[in-house]
N, C-alpha and C. Protein backbone atom coordinates (compact mmCIF):
# COMPACT_ATOMS: atom_id res chain seq x y z
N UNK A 1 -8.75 12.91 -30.53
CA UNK A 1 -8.40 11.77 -31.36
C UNK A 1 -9.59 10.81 -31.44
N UNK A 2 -9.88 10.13 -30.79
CA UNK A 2 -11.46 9.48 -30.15
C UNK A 2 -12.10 9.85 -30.08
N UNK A 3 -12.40 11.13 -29.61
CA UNK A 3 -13.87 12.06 -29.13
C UNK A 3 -14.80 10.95 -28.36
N UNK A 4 -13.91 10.14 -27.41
CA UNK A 4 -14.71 9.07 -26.03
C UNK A 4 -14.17 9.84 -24.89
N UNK A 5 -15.47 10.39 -24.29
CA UNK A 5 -15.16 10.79 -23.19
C UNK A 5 -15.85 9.99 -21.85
N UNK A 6 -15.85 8.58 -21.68
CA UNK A 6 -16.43 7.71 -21.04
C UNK A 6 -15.77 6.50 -21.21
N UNK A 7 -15.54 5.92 -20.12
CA UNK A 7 -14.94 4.44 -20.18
C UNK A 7 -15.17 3.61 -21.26
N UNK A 8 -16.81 3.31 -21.34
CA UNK A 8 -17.20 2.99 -22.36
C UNK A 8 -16.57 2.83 -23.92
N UNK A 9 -17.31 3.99 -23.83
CA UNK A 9 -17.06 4.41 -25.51
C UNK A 9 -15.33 4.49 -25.73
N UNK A 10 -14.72 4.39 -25.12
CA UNK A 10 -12.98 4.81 -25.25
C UNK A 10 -12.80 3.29 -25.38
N UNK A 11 -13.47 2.55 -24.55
CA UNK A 11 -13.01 0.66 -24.94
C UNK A 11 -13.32 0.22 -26.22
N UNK A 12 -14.47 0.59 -26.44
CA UNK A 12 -15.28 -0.34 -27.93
C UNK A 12 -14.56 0.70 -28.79
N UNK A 13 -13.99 1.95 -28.77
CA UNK A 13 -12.76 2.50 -29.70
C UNK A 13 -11.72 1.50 -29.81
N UNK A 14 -11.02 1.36 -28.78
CA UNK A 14 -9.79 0.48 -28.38
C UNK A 14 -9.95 -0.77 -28.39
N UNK A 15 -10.88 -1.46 -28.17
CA UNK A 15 -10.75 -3.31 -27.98
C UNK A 15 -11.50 -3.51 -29.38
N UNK A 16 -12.73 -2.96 -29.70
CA UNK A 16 -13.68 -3.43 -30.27
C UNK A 16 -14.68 -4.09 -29.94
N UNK A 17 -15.34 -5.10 -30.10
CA UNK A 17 -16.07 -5.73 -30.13
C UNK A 17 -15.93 -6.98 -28.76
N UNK A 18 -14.58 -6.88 -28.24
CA UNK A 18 -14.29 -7.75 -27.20
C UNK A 18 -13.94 -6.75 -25.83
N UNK A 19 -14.86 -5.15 -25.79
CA UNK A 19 -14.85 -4.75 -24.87
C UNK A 19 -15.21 -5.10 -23.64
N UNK A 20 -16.11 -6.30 -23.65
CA UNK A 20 -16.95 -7.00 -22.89
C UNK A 20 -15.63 -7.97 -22.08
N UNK A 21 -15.75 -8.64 -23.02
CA UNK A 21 -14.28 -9.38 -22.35
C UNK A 21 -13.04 -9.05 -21.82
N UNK A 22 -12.89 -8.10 -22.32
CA UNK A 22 -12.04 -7.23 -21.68
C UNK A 22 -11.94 -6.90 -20.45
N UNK A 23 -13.37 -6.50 -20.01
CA UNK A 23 -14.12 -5.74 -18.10
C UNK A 23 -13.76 -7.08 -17.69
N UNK A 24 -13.91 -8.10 -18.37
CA UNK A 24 -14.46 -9.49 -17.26
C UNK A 24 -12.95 -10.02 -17.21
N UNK A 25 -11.96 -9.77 -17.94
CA UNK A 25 -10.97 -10.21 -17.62
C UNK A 25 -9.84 -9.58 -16.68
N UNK A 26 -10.38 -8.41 -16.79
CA UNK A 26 -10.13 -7.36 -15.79
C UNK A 26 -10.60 -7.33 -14.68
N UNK A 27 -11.50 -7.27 -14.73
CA UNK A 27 -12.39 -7.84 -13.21
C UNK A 27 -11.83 -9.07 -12.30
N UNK A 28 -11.53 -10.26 -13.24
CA UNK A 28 -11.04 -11.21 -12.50
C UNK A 28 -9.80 -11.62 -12.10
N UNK A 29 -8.98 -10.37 -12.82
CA UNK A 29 -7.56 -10.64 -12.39
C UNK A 29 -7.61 -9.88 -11.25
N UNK A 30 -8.44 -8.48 -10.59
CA UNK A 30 -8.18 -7.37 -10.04
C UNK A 30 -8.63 -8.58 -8.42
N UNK A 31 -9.66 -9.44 -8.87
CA UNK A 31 -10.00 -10.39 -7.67
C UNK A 31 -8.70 -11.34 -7.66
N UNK A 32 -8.01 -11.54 -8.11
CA UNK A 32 -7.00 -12.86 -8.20
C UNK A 32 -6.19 -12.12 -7.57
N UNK A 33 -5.82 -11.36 -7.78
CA UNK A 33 -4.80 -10.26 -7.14
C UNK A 33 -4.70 -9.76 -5.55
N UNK A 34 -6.20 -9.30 -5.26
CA UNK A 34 -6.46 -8.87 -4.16
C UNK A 34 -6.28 -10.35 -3.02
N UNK A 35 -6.90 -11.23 -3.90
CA UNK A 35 -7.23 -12.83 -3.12
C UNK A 35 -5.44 -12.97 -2.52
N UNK A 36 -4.60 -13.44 -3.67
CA UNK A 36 -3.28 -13.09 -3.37
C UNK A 36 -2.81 -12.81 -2.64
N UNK A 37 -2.97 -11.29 -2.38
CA UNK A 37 -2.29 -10.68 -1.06
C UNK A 37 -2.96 -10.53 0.18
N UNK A 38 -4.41 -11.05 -0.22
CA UNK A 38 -5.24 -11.23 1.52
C UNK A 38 -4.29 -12.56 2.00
N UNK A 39 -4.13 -13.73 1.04
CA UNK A 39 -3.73 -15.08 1.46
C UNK A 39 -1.97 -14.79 2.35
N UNK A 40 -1.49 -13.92 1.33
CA UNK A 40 0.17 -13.85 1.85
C UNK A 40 -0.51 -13.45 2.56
N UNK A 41 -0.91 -12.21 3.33
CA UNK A 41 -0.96 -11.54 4.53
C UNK A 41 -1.57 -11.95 5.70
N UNK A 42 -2.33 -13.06 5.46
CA UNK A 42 -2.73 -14.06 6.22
C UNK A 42 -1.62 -15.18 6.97
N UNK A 43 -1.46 -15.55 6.04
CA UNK A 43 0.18 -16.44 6.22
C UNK A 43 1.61 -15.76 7.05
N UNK A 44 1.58 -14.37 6.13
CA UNK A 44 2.55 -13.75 6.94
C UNK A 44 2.28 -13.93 8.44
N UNK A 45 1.12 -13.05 9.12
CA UNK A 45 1.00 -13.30 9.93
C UNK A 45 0.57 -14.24 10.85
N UNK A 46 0.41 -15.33 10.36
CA UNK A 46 0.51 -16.89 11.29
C UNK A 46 1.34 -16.99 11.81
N UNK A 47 2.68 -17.06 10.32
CA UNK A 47 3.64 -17.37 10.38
C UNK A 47 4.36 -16.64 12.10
N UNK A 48 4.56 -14.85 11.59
CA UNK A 48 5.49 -13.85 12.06
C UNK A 48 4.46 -14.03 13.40
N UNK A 49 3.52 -13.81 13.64
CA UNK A 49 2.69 -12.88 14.95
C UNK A 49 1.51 -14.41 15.64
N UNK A 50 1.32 -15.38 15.20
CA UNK A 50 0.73 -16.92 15.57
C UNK A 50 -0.95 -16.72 15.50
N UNK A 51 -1.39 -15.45 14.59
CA UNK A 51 -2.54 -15.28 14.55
C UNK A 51 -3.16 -16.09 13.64
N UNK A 52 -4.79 -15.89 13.93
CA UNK A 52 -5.12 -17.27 12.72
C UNK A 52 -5.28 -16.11 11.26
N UNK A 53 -5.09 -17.49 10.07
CA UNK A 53 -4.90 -17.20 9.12
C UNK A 53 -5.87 -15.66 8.53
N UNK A 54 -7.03 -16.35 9.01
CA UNK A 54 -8.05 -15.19 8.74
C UNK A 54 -8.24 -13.84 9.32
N UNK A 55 -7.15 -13.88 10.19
CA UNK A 55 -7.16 -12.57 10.47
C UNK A 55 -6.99 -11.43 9.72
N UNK A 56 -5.85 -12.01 8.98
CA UNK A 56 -5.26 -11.03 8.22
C UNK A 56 -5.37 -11.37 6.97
N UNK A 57 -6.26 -12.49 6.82
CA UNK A 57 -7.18 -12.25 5.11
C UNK A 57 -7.51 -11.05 4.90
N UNK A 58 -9.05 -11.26 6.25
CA UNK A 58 -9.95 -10.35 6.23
C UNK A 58 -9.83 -8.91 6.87
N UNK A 59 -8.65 -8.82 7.02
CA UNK A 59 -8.12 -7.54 7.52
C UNK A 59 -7.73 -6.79 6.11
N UNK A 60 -7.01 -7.45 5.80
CA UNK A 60 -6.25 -6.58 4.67
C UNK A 60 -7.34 -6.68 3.46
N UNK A 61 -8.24 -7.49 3.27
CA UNK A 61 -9.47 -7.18 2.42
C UNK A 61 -10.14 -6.48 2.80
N UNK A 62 -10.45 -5.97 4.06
CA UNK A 62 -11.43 -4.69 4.46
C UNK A 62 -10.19 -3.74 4.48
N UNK A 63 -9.47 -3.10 4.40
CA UNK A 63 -8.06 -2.18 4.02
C UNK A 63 -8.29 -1.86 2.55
N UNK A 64 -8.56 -2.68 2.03
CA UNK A 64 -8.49 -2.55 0.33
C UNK A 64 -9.53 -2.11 0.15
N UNK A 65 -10.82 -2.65 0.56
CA UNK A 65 -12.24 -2.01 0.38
C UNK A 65 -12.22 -0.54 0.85
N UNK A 66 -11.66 -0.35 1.85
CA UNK A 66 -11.87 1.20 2.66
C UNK A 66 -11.03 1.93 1.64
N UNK A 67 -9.97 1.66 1.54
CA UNK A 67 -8.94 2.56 0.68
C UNK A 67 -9.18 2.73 -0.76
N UNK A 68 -10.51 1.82 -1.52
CA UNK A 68 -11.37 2.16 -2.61
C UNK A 68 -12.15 2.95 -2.41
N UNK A 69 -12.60 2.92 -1.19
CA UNK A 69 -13.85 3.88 -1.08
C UNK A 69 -13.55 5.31 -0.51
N UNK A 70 -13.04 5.82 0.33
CA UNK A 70 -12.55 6.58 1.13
C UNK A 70 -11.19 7.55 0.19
N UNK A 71 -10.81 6.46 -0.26
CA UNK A 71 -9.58 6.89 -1.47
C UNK A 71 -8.65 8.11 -1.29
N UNK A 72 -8.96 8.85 -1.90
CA UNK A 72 -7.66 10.00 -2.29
C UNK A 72 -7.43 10.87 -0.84
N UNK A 73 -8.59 10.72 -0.31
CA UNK A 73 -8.44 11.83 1.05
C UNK A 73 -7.94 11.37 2.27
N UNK A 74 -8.37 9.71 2.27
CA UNK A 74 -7.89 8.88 3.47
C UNK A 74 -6.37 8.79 3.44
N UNK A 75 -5.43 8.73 2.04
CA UNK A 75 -4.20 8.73 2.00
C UNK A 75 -3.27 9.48 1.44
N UNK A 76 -4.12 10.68 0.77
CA UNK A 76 -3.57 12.36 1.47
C UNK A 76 -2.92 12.30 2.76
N UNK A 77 -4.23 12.30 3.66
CA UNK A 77 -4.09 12.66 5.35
C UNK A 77 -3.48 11.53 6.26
N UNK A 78 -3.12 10.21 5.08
CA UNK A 78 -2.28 8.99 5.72
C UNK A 78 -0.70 9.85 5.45
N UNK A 79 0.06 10.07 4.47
CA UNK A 79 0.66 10.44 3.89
C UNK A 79 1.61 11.68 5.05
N UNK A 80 0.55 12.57 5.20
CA UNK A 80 0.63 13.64 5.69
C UNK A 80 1.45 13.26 7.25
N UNK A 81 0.48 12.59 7.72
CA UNK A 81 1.18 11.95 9.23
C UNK A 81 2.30 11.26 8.95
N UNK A 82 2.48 10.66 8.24
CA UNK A 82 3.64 9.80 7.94
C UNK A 82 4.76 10.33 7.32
N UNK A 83 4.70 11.56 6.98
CA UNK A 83 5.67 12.35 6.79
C UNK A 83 6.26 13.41 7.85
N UNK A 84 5.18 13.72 8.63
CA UNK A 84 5.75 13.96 10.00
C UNK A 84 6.25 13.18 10.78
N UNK A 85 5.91 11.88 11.15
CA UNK A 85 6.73 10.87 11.55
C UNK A 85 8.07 10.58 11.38
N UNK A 86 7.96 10.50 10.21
CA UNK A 86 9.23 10.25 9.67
C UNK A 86 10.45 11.45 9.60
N UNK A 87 10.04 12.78 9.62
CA UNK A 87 11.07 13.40 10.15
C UNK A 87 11.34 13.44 11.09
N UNK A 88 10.10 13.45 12.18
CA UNK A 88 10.83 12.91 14.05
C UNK A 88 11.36 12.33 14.16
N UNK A 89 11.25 10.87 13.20
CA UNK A 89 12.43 9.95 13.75
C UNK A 89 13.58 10.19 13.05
N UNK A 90 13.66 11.04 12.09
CA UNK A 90 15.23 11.59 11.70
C UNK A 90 15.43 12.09 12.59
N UNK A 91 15.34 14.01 13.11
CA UNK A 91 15.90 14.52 13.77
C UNK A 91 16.21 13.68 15.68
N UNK A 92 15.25 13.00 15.86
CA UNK A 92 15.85 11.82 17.09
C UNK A 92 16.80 11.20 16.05
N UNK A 93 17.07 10.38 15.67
CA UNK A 93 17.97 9.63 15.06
C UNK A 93 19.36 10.33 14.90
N UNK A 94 19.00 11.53 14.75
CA UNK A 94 20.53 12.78 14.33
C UNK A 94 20.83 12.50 15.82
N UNK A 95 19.97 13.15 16.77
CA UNK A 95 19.96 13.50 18.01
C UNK A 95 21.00 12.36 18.85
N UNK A 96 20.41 10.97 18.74
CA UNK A 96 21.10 9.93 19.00
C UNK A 96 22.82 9.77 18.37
N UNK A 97 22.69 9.96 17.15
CA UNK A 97 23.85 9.77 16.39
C UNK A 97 24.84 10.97 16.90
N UNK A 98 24.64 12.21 17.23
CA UNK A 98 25.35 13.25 17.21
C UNK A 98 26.06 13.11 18.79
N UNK A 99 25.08 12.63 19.35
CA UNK A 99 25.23 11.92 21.11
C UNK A 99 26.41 10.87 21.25
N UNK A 100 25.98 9.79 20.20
CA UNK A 100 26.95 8.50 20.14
C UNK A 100 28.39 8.80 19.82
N UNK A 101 28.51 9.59 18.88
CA UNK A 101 29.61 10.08 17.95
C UNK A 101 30.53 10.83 19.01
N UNK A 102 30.45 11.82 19.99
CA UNK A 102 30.89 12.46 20.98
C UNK A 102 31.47 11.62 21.31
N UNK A 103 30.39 10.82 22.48
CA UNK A 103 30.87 9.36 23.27
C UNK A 103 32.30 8.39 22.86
N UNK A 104 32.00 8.36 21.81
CA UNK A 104 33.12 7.51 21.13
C UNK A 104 34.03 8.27 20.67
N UNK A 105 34.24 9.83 20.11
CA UNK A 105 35.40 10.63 20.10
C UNK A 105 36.18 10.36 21.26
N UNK A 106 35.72 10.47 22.39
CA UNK A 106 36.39 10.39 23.53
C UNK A 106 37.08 9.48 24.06
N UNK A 107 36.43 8.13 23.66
CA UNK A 107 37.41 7.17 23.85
C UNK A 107 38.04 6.72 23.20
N UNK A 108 38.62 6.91 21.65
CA UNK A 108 39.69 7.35 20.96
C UNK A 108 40.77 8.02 21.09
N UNK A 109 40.29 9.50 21.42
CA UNK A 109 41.31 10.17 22.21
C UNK A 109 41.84 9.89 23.20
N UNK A 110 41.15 9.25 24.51
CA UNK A 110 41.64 8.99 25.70
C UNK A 110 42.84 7.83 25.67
């Protein structure tokens, strides 16, 4: 349809002439955004855990940087663990529940 096979050339198809403005307005929301949730996550944890604010600015802004850079493979293999996790704590969770459920048959009946 375009024949743009580059960021580029696919914008000045699509915006025109305000492709320029476009990056920069993009650009500065993608910082407004990130700023955002460094600040909540900062706060959160004042608030929840009595750490200072900047901890968890600059925590969760180096999180965002790594997880740009590192990207698809770091949370593949995040993913991956966390899906094993999460069925351990089902089958414990059955384990518990199937345990509890007995327990309490019994003192019904009794």
């Amino acid at each position: 349809m375009f024949q743009a096979y580059d960021y580029r050339s696919l914008l000045k198809q699509l915006v025109g002439k305000l492709w320029v403005a476009y990056d920069i307005v993009y650009l500065a929301l993608a910082v407004l955004i990130i700023a955002v949730m460094a600040a909540a996550t900062g706060e959160i944890l004042n608030y929840t855990m009595g750490f200072n604010p900047w901890v968890g600015i600059i925590g969760s802004t180096l999180l965002v940087d790594v997880l740009n850079f590192y990207g698809e493979k770091l949370i593949a293999r995040f993913n991956e663990r966390l899906h094993h996790f999460q069925h351990s704590c089902y089958f414990i969770d059955l384990g518990r529940g199937q345990t509890n459920a007995g327990h309490r048959r019994h003192q019904f009946v009794a």
